[in-house]
C-alpha atoms as a PDB file:
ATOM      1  CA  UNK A   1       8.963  65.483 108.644  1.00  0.00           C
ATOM      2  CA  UNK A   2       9.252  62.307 106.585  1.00  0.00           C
ATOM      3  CA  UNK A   3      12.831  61.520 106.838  1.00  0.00           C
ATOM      4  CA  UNK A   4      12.525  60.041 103.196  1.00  0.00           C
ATOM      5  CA  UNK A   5      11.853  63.906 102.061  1.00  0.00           C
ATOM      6  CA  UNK A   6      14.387  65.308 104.508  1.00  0.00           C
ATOM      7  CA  UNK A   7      16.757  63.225 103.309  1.00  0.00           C
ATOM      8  CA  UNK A   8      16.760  65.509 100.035  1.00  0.00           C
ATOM      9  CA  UNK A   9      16.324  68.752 101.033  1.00  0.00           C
ATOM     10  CA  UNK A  10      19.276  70.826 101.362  1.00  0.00           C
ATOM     11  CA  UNK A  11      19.536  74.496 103.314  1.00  0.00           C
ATOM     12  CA  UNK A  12      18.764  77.216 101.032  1.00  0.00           C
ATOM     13  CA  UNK A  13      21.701  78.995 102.587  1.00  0.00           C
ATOM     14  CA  UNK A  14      24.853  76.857 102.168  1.00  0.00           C
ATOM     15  CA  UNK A  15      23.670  73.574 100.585  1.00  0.00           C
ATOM     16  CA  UNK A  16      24.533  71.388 103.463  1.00  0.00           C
ATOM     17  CA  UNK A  17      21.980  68.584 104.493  1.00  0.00           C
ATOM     18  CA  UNK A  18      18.886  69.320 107.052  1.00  0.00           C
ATOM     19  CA  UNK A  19      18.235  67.514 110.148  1.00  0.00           C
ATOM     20  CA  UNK A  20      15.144  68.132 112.453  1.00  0.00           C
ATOM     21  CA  UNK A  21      15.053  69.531 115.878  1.00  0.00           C
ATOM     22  CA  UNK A  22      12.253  69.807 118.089  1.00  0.00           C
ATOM     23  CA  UNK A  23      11.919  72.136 121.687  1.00  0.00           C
ATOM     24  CA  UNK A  24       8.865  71.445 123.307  1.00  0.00           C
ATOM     25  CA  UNK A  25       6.147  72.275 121.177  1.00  0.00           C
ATOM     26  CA  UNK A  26       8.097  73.890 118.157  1.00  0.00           C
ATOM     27  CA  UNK A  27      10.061  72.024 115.390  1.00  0.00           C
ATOM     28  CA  UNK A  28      12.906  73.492 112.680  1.00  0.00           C
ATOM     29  CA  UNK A  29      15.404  72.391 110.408  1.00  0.00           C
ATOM     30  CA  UNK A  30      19.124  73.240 110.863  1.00  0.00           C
ATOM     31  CA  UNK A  31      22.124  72.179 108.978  1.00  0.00           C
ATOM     32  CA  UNK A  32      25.365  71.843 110.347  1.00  0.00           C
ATOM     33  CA  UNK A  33      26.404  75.233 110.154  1.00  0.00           C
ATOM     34  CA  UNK A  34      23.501  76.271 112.362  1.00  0.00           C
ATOM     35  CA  UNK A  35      20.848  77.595 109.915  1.00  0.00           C
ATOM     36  CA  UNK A  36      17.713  77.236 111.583  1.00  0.00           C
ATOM     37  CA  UNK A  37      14.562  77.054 109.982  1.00  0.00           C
ATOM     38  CA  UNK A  38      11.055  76.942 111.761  1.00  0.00           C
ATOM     39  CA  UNK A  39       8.202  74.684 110.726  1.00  0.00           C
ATOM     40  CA  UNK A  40       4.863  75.931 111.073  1.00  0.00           C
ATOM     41  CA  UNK A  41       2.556  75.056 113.405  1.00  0.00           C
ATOM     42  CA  UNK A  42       0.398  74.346 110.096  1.00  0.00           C
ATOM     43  CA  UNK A  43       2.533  71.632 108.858  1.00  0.00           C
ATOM     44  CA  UNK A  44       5.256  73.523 106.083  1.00  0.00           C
ATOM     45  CA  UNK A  45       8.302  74.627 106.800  1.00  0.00           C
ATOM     46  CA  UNK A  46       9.575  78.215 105.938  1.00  0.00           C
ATOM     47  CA  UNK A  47      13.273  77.593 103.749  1.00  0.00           C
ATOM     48  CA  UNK A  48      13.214  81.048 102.124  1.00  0.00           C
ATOM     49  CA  UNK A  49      16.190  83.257 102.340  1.00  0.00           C
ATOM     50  CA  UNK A  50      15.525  87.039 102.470  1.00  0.00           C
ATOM     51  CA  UNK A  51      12.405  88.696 101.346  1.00  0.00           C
ATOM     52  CA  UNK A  52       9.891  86.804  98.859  1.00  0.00           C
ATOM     53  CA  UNK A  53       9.678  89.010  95.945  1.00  0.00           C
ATOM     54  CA  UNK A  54       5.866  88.685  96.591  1.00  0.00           C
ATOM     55  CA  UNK A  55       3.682  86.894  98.621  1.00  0.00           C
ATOM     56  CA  UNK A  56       1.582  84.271  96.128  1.00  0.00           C
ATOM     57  CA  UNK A  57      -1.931  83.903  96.263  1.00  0.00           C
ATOM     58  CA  UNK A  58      -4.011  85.396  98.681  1.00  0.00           C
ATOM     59  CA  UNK A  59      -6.159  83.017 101.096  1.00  0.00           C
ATOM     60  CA  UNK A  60      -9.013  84.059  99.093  1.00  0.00           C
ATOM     61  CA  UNK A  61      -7.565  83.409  95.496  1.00  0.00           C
ATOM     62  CA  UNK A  62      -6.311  79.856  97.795  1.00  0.00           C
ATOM     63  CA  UNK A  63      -9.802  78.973  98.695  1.00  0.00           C
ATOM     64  CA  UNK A  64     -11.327  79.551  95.820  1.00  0.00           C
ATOM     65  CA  UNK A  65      -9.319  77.472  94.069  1.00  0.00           C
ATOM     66  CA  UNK A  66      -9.880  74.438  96.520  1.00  0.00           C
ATOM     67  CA  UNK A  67     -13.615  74.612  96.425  1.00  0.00           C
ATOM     68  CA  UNK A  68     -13.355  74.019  92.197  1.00  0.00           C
ATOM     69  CA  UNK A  69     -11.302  71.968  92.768  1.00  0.00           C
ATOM     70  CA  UNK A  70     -12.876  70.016  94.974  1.00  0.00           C
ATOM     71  CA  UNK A  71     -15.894  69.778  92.936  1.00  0.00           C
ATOM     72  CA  UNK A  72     -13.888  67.789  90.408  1.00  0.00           C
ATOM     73  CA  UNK A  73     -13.832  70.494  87.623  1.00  0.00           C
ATOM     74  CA  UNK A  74     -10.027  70.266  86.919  1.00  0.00           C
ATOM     75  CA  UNK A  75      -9.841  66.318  87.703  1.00  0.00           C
ATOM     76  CA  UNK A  76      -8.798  66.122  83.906  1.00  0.00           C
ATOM     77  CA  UNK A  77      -5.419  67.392  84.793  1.00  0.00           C
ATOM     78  CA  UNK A  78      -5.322  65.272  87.857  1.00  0.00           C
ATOM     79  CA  UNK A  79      -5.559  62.098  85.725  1.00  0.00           C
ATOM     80  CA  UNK A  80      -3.240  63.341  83.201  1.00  0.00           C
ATOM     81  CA  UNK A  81      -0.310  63.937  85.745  1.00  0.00           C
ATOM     82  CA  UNK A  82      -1.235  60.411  86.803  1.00  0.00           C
ATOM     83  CA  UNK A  83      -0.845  58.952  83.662  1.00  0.00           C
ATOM     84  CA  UNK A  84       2.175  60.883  82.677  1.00  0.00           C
ATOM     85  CA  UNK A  85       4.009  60.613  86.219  1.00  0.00           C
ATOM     86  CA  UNK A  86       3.266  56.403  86.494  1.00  0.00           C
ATOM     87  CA  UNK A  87       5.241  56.308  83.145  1.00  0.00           C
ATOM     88  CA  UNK A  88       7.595  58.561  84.234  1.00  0.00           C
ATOM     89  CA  UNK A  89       8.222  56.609  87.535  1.00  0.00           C
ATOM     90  CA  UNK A  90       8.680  53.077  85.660  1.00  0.00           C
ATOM     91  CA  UNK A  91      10.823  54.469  83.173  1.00  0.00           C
ATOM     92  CA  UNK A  92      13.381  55.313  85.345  1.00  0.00           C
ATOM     93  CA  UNK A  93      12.968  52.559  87.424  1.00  0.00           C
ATOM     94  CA  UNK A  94      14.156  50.747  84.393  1.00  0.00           C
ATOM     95  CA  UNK A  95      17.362  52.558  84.476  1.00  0.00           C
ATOM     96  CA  UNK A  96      20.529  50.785  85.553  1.00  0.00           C
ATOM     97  CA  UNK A  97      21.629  52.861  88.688  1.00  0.00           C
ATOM     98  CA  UNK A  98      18.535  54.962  89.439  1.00  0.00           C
ATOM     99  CA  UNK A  99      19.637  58.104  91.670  1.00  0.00           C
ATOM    100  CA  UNK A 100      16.696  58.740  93.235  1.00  0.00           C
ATOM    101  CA  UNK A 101      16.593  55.389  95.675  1.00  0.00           C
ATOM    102  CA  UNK A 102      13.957  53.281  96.494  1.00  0.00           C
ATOM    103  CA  UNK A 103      11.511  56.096  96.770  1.00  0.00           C
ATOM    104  CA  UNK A 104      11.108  58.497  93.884  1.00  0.00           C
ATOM    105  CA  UNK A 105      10.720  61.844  95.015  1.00  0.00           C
ATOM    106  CA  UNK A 106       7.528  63.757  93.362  1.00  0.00           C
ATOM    107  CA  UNK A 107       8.229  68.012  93.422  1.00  0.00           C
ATOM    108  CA  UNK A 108       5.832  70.499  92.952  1.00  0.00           C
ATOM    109  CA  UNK A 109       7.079  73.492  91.835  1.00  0.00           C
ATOM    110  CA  UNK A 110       4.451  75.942  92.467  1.00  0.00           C
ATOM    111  CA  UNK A 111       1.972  73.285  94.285  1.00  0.00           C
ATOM    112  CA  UNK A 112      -1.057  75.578  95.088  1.00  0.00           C
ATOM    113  CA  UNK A 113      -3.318  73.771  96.737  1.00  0.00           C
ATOM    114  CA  UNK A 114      -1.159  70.687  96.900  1.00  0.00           C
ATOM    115  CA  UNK A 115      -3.938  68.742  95.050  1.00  0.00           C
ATOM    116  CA  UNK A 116      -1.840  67.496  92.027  1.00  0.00           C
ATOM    117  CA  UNK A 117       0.213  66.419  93.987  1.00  0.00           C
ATOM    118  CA  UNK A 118      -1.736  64.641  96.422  1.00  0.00           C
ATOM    119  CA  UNK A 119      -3.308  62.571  93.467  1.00  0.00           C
ATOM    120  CA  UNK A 120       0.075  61.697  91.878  1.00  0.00           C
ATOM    121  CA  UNK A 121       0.881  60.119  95.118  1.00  0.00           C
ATOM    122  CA  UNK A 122      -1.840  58.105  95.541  1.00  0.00           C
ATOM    123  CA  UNK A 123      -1.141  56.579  92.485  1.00  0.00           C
ATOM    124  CA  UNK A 124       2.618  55.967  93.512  1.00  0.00           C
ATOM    125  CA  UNK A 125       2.474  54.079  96.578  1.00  0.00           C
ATOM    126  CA  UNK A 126       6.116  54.111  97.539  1.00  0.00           C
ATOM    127  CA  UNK A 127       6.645  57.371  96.499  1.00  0.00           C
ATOM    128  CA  UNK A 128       7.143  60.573  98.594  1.00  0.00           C
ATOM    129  CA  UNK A 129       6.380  64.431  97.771  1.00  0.00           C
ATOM    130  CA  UNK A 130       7.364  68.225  98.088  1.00  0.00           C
ATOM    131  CA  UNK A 131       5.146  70.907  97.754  1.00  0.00           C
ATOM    132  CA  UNK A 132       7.258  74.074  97.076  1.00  0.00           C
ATOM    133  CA  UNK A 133       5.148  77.421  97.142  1.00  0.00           C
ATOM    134  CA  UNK A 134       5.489  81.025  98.323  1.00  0.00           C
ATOM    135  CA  UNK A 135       2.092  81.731  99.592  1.00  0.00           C
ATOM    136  CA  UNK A 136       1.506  80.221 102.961  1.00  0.00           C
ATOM    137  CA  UNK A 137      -2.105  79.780 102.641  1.00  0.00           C
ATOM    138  CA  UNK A 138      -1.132  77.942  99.621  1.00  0.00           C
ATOM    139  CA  UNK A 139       1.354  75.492 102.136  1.00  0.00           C
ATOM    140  CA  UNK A 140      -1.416  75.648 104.478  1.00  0.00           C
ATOM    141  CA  UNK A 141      -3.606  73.259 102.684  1.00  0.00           C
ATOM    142  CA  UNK A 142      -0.318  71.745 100.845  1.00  0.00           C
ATOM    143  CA  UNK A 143       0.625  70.220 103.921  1.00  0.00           C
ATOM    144  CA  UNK A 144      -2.178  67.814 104.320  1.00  0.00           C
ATOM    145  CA  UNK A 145      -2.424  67.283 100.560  1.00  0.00           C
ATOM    146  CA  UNK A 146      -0.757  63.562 101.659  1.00  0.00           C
ATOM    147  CA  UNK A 147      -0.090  61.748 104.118  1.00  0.00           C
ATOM    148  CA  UNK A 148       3.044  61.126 102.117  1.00  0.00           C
ATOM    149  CA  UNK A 149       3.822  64.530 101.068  1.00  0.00           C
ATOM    150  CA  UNK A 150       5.721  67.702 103.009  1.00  0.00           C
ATOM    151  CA  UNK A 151       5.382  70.957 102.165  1.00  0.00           C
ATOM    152  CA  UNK A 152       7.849  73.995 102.110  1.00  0.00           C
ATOM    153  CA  UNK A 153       7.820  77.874 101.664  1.00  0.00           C
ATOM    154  CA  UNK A 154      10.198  78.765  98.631  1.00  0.00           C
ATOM    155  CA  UNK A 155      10.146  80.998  96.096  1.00  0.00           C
ATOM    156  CA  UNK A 156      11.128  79.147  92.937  1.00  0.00           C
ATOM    157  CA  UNK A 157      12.864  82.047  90.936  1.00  0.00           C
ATOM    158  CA  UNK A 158      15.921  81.105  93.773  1.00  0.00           C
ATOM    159  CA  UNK A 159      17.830  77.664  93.921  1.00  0.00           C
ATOM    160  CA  UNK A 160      15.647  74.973  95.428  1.00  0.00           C
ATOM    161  CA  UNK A 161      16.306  73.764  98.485  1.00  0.00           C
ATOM    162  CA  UNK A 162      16.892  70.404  97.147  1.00  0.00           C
ATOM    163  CA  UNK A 163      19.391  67.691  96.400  1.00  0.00           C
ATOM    164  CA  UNK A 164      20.957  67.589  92.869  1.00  0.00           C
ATOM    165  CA  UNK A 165      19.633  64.971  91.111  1.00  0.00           C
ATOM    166  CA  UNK A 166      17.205  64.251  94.084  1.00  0.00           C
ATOM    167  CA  UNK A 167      14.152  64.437  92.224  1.00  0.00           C
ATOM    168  CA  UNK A 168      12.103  61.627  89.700  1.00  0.00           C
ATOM    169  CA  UNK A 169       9.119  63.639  88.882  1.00  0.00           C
ATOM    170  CA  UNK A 170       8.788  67.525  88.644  1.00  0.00           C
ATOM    171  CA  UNK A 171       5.506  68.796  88.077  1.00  0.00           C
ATOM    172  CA  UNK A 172       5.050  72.614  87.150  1.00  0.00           C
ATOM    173  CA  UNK A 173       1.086  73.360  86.600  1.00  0.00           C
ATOM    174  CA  UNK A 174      -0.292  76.877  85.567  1.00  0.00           C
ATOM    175  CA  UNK A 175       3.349  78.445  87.738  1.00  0.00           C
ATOM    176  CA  UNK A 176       6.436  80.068  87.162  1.00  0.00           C
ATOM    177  CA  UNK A 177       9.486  77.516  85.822  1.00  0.00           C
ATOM    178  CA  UNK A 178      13.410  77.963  86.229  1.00  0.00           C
ATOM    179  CA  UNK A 179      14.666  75.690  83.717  1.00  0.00           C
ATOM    180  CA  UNK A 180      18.369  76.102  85.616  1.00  0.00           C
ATOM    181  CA  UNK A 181      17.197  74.701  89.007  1.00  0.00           C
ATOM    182  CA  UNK A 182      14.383  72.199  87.941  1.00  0.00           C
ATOM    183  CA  UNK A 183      17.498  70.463  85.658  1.00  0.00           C
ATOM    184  CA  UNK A 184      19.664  70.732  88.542  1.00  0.00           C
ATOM    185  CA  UNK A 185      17.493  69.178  91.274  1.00  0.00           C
ATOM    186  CA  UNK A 186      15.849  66.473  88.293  1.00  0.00           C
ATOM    187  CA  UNK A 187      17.717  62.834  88.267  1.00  0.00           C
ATOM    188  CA  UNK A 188      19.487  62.237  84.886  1.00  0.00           C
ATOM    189  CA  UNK A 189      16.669  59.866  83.864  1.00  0.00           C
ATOM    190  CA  UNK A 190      13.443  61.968  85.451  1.00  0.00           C
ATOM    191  CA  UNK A 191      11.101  63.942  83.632  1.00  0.00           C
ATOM    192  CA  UNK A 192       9.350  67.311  84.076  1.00  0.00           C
ATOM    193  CA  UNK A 193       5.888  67.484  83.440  1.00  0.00           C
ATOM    194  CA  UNK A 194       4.420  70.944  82.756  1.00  0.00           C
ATOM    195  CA  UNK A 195       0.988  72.207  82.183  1.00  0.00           C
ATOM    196  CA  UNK A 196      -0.202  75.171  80.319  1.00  0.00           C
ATOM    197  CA  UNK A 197      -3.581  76.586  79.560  1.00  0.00           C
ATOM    198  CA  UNK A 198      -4.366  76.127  75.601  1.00  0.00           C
ATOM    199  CA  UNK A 199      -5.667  79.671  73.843  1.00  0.00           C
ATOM    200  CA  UNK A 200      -9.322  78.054  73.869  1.00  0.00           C
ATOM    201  CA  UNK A 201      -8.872  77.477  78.465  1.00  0.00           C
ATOM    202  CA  UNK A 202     -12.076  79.038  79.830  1.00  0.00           C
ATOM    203  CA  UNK A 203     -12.145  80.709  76.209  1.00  0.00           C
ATOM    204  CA  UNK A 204     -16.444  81.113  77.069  1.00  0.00           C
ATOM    205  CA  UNK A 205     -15.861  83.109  79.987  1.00  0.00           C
ATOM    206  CA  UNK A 206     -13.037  85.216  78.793  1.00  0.00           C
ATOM    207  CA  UNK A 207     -15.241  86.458  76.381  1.00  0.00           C
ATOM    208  CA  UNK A 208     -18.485  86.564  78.784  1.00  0.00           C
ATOM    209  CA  UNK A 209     -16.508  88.033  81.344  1.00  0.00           C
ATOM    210  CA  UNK A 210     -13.736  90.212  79.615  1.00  0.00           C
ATOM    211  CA  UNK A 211     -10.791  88.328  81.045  1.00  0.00           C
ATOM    212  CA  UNK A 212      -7.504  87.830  80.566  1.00  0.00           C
ATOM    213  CA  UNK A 213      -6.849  86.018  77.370  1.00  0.00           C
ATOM    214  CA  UNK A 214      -3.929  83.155  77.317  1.00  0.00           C
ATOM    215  CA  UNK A 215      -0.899  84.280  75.364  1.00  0.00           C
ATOM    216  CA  UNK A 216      -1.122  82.382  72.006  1.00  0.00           C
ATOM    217  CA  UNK A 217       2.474  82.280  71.851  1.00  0.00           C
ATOM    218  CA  UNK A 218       2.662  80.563  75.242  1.00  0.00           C
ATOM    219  CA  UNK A 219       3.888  77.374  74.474  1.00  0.00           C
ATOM    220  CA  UNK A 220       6.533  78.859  72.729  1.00  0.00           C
ATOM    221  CA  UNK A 221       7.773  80.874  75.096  1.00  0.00           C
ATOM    222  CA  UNK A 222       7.544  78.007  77.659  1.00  0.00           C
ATOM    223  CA  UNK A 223       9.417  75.762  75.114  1.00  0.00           C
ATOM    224  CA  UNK A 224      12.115  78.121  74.662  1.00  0.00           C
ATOM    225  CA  UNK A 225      12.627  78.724  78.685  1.00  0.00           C
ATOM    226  CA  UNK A 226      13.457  75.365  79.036  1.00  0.00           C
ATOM    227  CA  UNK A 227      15.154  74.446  75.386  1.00  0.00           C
ATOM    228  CA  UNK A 228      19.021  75.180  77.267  1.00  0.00           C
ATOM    229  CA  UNK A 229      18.468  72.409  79.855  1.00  0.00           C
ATOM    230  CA  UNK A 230      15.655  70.127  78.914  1.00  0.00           C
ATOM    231  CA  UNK A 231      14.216  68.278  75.465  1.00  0.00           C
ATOM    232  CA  UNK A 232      10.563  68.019  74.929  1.00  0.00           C
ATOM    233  CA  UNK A 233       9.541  64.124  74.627  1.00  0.00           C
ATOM    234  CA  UNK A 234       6.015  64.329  74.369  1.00  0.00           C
ATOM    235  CA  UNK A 235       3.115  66.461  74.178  1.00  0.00           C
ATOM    236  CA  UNK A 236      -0.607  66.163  74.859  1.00  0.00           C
ATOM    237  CA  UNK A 237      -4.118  68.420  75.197  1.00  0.00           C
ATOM    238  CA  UNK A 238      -6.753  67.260  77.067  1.00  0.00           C
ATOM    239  CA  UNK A 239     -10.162  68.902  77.091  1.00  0.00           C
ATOM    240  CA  UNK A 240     -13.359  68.653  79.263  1.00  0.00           C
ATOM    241  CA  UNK A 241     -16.755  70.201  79.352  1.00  0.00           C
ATOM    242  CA  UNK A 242     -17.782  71.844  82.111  1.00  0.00           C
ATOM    243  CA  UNK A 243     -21.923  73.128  83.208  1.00  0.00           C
ATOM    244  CA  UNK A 244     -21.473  75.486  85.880  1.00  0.00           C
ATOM    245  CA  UNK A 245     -23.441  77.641  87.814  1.00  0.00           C
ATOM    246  CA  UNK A 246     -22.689  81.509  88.540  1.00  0.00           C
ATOM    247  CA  UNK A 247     -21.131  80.938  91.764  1.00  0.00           C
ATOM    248  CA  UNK A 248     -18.885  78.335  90.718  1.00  0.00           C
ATOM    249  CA  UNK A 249     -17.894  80.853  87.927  1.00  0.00           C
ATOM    250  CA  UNK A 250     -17.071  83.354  90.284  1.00  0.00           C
ATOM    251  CA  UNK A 251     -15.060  80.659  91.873  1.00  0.00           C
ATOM    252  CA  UNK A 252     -12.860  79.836  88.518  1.00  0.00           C
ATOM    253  CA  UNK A 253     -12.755  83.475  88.269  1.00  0.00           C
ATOM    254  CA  UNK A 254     -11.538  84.401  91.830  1.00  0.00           C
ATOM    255  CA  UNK A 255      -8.892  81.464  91.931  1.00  0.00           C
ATOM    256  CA  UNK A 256      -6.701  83.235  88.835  1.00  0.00           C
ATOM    257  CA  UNK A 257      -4.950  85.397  88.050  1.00  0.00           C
ATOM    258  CA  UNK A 258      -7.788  87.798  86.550  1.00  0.00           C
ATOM    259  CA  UNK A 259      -9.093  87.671  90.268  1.00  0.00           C
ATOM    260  CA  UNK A 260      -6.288  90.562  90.705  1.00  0.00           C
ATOM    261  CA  UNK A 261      -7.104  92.114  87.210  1.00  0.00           C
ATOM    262  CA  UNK A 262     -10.853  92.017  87.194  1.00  0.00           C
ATOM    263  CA  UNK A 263     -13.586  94.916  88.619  1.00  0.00           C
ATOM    264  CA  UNK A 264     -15.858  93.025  90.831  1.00  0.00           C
ATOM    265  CA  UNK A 265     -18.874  95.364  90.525  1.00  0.00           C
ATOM    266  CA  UNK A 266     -18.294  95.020  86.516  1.00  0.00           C
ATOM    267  CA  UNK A 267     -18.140  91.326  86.984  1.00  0.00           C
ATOM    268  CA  UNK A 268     -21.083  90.817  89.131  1.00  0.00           C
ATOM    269  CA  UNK A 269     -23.323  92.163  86.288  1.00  0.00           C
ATOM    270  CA  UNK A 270     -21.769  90.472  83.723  1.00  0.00           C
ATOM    271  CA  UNK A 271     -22.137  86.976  85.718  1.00  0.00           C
ATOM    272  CA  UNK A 272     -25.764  87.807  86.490  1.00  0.00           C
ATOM    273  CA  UNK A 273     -26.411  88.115  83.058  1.00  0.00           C
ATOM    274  CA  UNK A 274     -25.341  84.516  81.906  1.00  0.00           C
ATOM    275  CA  UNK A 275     -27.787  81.929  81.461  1.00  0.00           C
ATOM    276  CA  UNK A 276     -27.415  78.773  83.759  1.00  0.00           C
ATOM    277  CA  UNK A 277     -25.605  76.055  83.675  1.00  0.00           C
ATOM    278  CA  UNK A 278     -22.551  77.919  82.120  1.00  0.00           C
ATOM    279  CA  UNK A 279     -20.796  75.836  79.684  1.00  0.00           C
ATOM    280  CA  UNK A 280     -17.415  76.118  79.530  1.00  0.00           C
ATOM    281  CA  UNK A 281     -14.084  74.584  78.059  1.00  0.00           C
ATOM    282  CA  UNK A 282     -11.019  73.015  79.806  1.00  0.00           C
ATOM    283  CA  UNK A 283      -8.002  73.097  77.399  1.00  0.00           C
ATOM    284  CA  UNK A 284      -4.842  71.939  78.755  1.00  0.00           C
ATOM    285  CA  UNK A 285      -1.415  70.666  77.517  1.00  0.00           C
ATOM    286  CA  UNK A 286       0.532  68.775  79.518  1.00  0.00           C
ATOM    287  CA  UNK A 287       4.065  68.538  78.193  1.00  0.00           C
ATOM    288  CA  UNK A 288       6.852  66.264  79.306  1.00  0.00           C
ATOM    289  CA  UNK A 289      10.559  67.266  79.165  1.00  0.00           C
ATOM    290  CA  UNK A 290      13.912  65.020  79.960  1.00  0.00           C
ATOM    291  CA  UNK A 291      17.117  66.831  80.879  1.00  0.00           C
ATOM    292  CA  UNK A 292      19.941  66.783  78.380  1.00  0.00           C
END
């Protein structure tokens, strides 16, 4: 592992810093009070304690979601996170005593794929990043996101097995947040950037397809899980068209969370009867909170 990442990881047991060991052909990180934990032979490392209140995606739900994604259909929130991380980055580079060092540390709290992340590095060259997830075919694919980036199996409802203060950017798209730990592990000066589907996100297919409708009081609840640690600085939507074909549908459909909602003999016929391409709406917000 990148000792500039290992350098702020702590073990999820007692808190104490990691160091890597390696025995032949298997690697793990222990602390100093022997807490061992094994990395796997696909590249993440496991650093949860206990039993995972569930397992994440599936490796279909997984795979689904890298194919569309792949085909440049959510590249809108890509670029956003660019934008909004690159500012983040030189803003607190402009801060007197920066805590983070000479290489901001990018977390992703929920990381999927990995592929946010993976283009948020690219556009930082000296910066390094964490993909934290619970499913491991998630990690699978997290873990060569970047050449830059290491990836780690954690369930993000427990503390993070990070630093405090060991973290410039947090990103936190379409996942779970815990406002207490992401303002724990965030430097002073960094900035979490989360993104939310807007009510009108896929609103053609939801209605094509019977899906599960976004909460319209989402961004309220969001903004009130994280009003005790963090304060909203700015807020943006940004929209795309999309022309799909049925498949790729099926894709969008498979990679969410109606995939574990949704009859697939009742959505077969409903796909077969939509006209090709399939036009459909991206609506995102991507919101960026400071701790206070």
């Amino acid at each position: 592992m990148d000792p500039r990442i290992l350098d702020r990881l702590r073990c999820p047991v007692c808190g104490e810093p990691l160091t890597e060991a390696t025995a032949g052909t298997t690697s793990a990180l222990r602390c100093l009070r022997r807490h061992s934990f094994d990395i796997a032979r696909q590249g993440y490392v496991n650093l949860l304690t206990g039993r995972a209140p569930h397992v994440g995606d599936t490796a279909e739900m997984v795979a689904a979601r890298a194919d569309f994604q792949a085909a440049g259909h959510y590249d809108v929130i890509s670029a956003a996170l660019v934008d909004a991380a690159t500012e983040a980055v030189g803003r607190l580079r402009a801060t007197p005593t920066p805590d983070v060092g000479a290489y901001p540390l990018v977390v992703d709290a929920g990381a999927g794929t990995g592929r946010y992340l993976g283009a948020v590095l690219a556009a930082l060259p000296d910066a390094v990043g964490l993909a934290l997830d619970v499913s491991k075919p998630a990690l699978r694919r997290a873990a060569r996101a970047h050449p830059r980036a290491a990836a780690a199996l954690a369930d993000t409802w427990q503390r993070l097995p990070l630093a405090d203060a060991s973290t410039a950017v947090l990103l936190n798209v379409f996942a779970p947040r815990n406002g207490t730990e992401f303002h724990r592990v965030l430097d002073p000066a960094g900035t979490l950037l989360v993104v939310t589907p807007d009510t009108d996100h896929l609103a053609e297919l939801v209605d094509a397809l019977d899906l599960l409708r976004v909460d319209p009081d989402k961004a309220d609840r969001v903004a009130d899980s994280l009003g005790g640690h963090f304060t909203l600085v700015s807020s943006a939507g940004h929209r795309a068209e999309l022309a799909l074909t049925r498949p790729e549908v099926a894709t969008v459909v498979g990679m969410g969370p109606s995939a574990w909602h949704t009859d697939p003999v009742a959505l077969a016929t409903r796909l077969a009867a939509l006209p090709e391409p399939v036009r459909v709406t991206v609506a995102v917000r991507v919101d960026a909170y400071r701790p206070h």
